[in-house]
C-alpha atoms as a PDB file:
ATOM      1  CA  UNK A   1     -40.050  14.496   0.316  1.00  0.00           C
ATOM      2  CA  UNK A   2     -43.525  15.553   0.329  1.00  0.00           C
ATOM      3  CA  UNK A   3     -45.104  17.632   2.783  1.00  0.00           C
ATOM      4  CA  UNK A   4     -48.569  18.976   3.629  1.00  0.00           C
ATOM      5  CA  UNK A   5     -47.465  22.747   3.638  1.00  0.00           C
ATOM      6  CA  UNK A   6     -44.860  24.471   0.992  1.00  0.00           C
ATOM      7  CA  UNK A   7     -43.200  26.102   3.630  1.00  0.00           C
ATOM      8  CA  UNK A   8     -41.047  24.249   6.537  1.00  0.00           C
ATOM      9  CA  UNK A   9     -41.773  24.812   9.786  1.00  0.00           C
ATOM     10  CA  UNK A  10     -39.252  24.075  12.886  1.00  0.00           C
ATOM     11  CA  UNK A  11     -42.302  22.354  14.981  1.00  0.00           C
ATOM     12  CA  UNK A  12     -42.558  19.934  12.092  1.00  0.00           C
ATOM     13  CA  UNK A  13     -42.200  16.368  12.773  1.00  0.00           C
ATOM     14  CA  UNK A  14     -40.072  14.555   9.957  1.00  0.00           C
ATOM     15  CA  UNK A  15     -40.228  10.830   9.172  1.00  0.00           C
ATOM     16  CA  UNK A  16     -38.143   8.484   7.093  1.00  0.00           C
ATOM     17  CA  UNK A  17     -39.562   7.961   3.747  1.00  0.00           C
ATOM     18  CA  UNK A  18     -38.503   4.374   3.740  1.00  0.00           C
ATOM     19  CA  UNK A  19     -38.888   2.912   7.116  1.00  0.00           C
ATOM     20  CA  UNK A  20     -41.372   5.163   9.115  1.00  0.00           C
ATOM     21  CA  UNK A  21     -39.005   5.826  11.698  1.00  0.00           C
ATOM     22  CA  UNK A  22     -38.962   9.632  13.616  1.00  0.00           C
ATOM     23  CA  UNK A  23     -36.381  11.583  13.172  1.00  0.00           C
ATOM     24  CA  UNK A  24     -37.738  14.678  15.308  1.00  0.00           C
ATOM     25  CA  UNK A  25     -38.560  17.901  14.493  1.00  0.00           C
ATOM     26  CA  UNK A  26     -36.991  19.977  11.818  1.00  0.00           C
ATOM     27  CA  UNK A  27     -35.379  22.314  14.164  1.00  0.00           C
ATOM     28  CA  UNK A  28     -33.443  19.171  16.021  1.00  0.00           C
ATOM     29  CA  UNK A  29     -32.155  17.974  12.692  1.00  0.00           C
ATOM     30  CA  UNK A  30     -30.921  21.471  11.218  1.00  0.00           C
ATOM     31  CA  UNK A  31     -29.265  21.397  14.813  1.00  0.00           C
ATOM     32  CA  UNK A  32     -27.645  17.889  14.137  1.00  0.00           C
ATOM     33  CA  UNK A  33     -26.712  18.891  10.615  1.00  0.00           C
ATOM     34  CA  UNK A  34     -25.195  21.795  11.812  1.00  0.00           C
ATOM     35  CA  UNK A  35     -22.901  20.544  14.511  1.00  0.00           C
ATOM     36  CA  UNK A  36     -21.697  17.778  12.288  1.00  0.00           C
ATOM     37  CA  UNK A  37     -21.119  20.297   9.514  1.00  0.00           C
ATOM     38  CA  UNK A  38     -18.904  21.840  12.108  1.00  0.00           C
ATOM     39  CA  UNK A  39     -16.968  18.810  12.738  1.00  0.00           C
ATOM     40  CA  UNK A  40     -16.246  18.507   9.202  1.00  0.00           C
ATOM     41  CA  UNK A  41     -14.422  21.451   9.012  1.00  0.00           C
ATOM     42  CA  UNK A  42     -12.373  21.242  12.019  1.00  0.00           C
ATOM     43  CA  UNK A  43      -8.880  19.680  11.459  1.00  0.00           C
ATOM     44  CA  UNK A  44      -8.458  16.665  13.000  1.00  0.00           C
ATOM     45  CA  UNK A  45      -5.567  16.409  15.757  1.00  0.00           C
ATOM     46  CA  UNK A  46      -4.134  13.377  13.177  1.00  0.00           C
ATOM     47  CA  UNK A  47      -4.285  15.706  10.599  1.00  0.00           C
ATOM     48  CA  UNK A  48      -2.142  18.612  12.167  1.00  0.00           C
ATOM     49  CA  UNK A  49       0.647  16.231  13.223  1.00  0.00           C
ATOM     50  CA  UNK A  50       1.013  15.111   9.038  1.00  0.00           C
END
């Protein structure tokens, strides 16, 4: 990805290289990223019963 500045900021708006589409701010997705990183490591209930 290129951007305009070297450094990221949180108020910065990030795009989709390949189809244009929003993806919000770079604060909401380090949010995102970090809640499903979360999930990840959480057992499963499945996985507990095996």
């Amino acid at each position: 990805m290129r951007f305009e500045r070297e450094e990221i900021r949180e108020t910065d708006i990030i795009t989709c290289a390949a189809c244009g589409h929003n993806l919000g701010t770079m604060a909401a997705i380090r949010e995102k990223m970090n809640k499903a990183y979360q999930r990840l490591k959480q057992p499963s209930a499945a996985r507990k019963l095996q």
